[in-house]
Protein backbone atom coordinates (compact mmCIF):
# COMPACT_ATOMS: atom_id res chain seq x y z
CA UNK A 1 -10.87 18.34 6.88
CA UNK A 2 -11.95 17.23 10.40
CA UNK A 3 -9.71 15.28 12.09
CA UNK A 4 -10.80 11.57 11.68
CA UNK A 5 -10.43 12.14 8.24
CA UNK A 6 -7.09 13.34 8.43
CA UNK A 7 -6.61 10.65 11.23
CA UNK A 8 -7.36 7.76 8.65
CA UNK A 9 -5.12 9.44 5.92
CA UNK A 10 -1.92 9.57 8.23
CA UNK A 11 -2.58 6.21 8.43
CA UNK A 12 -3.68 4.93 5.35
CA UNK A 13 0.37 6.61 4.47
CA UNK A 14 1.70 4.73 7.30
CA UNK A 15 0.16 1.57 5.92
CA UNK A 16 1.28 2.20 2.84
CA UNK A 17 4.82 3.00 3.41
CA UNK A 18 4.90 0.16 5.73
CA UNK A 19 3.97 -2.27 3.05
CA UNK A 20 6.66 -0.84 0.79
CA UNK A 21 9.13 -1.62 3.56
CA UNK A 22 8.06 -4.72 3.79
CA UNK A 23 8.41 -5.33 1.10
CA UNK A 24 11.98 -4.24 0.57
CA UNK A 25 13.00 -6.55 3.61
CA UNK A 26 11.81 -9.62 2.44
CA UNK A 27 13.49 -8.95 -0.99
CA UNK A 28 16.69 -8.94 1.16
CA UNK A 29 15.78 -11.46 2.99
CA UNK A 30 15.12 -13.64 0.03
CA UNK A 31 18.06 -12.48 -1.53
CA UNK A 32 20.03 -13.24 1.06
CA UNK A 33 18.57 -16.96 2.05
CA UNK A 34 18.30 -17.82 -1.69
CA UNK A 35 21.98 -17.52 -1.94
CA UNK A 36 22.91 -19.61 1.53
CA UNK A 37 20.24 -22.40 1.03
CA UNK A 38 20.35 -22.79 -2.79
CA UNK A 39 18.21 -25.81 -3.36
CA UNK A 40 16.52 -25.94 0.03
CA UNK A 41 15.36 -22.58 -0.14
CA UNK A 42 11.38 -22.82 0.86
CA UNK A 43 10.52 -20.17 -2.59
CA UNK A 44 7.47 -21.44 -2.36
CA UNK A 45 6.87 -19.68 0.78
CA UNK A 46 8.07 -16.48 -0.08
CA UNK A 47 6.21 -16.53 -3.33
CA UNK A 48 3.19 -16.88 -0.60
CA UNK A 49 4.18 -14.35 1.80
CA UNK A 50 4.72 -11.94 -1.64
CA UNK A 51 1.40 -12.73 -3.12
CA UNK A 52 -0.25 -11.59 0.99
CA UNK A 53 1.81 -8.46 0.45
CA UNK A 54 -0.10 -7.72 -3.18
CA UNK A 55 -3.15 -8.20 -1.48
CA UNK A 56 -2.24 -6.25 1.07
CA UNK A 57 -1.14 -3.39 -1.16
CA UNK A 58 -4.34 -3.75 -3.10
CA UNK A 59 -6.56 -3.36 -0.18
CA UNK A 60 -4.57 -0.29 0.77
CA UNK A 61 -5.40 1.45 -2.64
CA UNK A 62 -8.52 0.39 -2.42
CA UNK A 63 -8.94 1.91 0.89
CA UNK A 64 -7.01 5.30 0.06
CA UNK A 65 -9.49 5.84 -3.26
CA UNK A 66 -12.69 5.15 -0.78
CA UNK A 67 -11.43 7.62 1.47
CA UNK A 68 -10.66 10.47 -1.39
CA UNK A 69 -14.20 9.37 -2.73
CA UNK A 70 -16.01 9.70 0.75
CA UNK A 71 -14.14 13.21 1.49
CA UNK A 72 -15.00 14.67 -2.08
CA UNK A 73 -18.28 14.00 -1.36
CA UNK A 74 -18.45 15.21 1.54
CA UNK A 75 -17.10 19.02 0.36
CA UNK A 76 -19.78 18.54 -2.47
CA UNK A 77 -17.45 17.68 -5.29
CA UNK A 78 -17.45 14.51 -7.81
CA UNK A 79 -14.31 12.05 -7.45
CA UNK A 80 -14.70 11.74 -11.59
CA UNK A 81 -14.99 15.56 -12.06
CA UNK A 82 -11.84 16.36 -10.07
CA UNK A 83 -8.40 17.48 -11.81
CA UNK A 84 -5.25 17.16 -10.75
CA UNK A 85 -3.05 20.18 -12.56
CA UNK A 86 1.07 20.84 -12.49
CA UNK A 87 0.93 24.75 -12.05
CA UNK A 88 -0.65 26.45 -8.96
């Protein structure tokens, strides 16, 4: 794999795990505010800021199965033709 391929994996995984996070934290967050404010908690905000973070995630997949795709084809193999087995 040359190296800006492997470049753009690293991080397409630090996106990704990055999102997760972020995800995590603003659950807390949330949590945490949800329970102080009560009523004058701005939800509608974080509901927002959550919906960013699906789109977000979604762009990341979308990304990560363009970038199997693209280096697939490039070793002359066919994304739909490839299996993934559990033994060696």
């Amino acid at each position: 794999m040359e190296s800006a391929e492997k470049e753009a994996r690293r991080a397409l995984a630090r996106l990704q795990r990055s999102l997760e996070k972020t995800r995590r934290e603003l659950l807390a967050l949330r949590g945490a505010l949800e329970t102080a404010e009560g009523e004058d908690f701005p939800g509608e905000d974080y509901a927002t800021v959550e919906g960013l973070l699906d789109q977000a995630h979604d762009f990341a997949t979308r990304e990560g199965r363009r970038l199997q795709a693209k280096i697939l084809a490039a070793g002359g193999l066919e994304p739909g033709r490839v299996r993934r087995t559990g033994g060696l």
